[in-house]
Protein backbone atom coordinates (compact mmCIF):
# COMPACT_ATOMS: atom_id res chain seq x y z
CA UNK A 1 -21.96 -29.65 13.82
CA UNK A 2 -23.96 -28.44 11.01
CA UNK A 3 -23.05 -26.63 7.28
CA UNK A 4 -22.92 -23.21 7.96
CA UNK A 5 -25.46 -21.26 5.64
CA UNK A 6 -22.17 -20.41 2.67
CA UNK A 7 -21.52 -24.41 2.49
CA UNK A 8 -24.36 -24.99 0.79
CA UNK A 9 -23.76 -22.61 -2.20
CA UNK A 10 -20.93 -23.13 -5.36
CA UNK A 11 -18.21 -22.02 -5.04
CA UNK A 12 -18.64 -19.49 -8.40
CA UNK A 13 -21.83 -17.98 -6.19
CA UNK A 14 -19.63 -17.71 -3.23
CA UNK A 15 -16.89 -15.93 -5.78
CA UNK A 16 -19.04 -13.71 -7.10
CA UNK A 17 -20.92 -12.24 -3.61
CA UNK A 18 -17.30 -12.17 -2.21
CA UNK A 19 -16.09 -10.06 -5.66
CA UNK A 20 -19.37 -8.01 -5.41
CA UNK A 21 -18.63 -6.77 -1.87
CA UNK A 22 -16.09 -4.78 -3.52
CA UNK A 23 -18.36 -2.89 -5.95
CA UNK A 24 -21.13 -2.55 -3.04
CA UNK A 25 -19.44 0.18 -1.56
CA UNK A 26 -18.39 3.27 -3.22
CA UNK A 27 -15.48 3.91 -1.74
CA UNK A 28 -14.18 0.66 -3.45
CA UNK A 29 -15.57 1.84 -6.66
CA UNK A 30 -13.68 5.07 -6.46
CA UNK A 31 -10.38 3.60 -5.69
CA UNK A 32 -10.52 1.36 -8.43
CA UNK A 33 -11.49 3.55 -10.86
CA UNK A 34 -8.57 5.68 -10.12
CA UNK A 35 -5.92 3.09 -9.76
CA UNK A 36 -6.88 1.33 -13.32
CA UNK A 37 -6.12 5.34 -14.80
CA UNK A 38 -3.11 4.98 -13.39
CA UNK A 39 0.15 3.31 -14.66
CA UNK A 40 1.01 2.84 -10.78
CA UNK A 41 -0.08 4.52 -7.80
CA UNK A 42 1.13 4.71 -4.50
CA UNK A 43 -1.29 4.78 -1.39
CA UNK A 44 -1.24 8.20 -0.42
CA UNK A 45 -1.94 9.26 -3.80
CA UNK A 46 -4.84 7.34 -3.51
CA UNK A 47 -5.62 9.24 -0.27
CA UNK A 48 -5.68 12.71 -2.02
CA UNK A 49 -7.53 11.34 -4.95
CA UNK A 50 -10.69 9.44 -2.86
CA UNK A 51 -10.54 12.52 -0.19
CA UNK A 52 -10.37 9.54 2.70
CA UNK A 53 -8.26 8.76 5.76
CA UNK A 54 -5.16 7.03 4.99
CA UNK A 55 -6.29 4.24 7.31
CA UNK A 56 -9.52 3.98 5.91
CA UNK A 57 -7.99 3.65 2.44
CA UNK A 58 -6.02 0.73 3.22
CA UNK A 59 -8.79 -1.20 5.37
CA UNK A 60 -10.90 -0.81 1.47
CA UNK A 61 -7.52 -1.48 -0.15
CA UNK A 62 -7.09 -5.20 2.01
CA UNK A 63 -10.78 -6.05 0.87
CA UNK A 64 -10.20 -5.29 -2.62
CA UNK A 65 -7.24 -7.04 -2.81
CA UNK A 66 -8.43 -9.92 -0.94
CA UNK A 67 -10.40 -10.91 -4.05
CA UNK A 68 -7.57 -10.31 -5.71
CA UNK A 69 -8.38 -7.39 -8.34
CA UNK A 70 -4.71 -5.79 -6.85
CA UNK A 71 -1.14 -6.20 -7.85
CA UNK A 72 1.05 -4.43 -5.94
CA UNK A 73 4.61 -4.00 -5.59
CA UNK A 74 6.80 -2.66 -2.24
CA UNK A 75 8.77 0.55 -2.94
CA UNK A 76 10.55 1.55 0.88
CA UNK A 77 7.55 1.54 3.03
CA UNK A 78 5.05 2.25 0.23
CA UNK A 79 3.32 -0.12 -1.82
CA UNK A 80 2.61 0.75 -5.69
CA UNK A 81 -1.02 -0.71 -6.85
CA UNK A 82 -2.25 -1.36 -10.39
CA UNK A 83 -5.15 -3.30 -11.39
CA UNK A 84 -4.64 -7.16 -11.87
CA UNK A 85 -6.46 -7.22 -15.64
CA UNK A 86 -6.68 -10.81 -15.79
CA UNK A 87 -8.32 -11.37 -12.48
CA UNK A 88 -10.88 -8.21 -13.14
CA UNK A 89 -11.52 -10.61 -16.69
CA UNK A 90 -11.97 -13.71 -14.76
CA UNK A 91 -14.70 -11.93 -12.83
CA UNK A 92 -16.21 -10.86 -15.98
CA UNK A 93 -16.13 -13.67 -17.70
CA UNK A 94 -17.57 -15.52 -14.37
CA UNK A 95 -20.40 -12.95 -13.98
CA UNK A 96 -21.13 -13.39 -17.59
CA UNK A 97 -21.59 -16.68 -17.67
CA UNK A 98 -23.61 -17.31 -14.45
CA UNK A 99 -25.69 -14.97 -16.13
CA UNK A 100 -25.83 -16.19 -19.53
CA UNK A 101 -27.21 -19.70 -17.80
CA UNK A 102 -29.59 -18.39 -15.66
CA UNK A 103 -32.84 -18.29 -17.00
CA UNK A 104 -34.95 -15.20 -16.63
CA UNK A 105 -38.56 -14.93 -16.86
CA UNK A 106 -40.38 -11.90 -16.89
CA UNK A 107 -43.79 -10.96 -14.93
């Protein structure tokens, strides 16, 4: 059986599509914006805020933490989410640099 298509790229380009799925939709956006103004949050605060289904908020809140830009903490049946800085910095720092070595040309 053959490489699928995503073998044949690094893993930092893998990384950074899977990180930038996050920030393609705006939903994502949103829910991280408010979460890093927050000291904590708790998901259905994060329902009121974004104006979305509570279901819907945690299928964006699984992707986003997938990458793992989420800490979170269980409190009874609710779980309390802040933004993992240092992971959000590794990202920049990785996006940085694959940038700062590419070389662009112009037309």
């Amino acid at each position: 059986m053959g490489a699928s298509k995503l073998d044949i790229y690094t893993d930092d380009i893998s990384e950074i599509a899977e990180i930038a799925k996050v920030f393609a939709h705006p939903a994502r956006v949103a829910i991280l914006k408010y979460i890093s103004s927050q000291e904590s949050c708790i998901c259905n605060d994060i329902v009121v805020e974004i104006g979305l289904s509570q279901p819907t908020i945690s299928q964006h809140l699984q992707v986003i933490n997938k990458v793992g830009l989420l800490k979170g903490n269980f409190k009874g049946k609710s779980i309390c989410y802040c933004l993992d800085v240092e992971r959000f910095q590794q990202f920049q720092t990785l996006l940085n640099t694959f940038f700062n070595t590419t070389k662009a040309t112009c037309c």
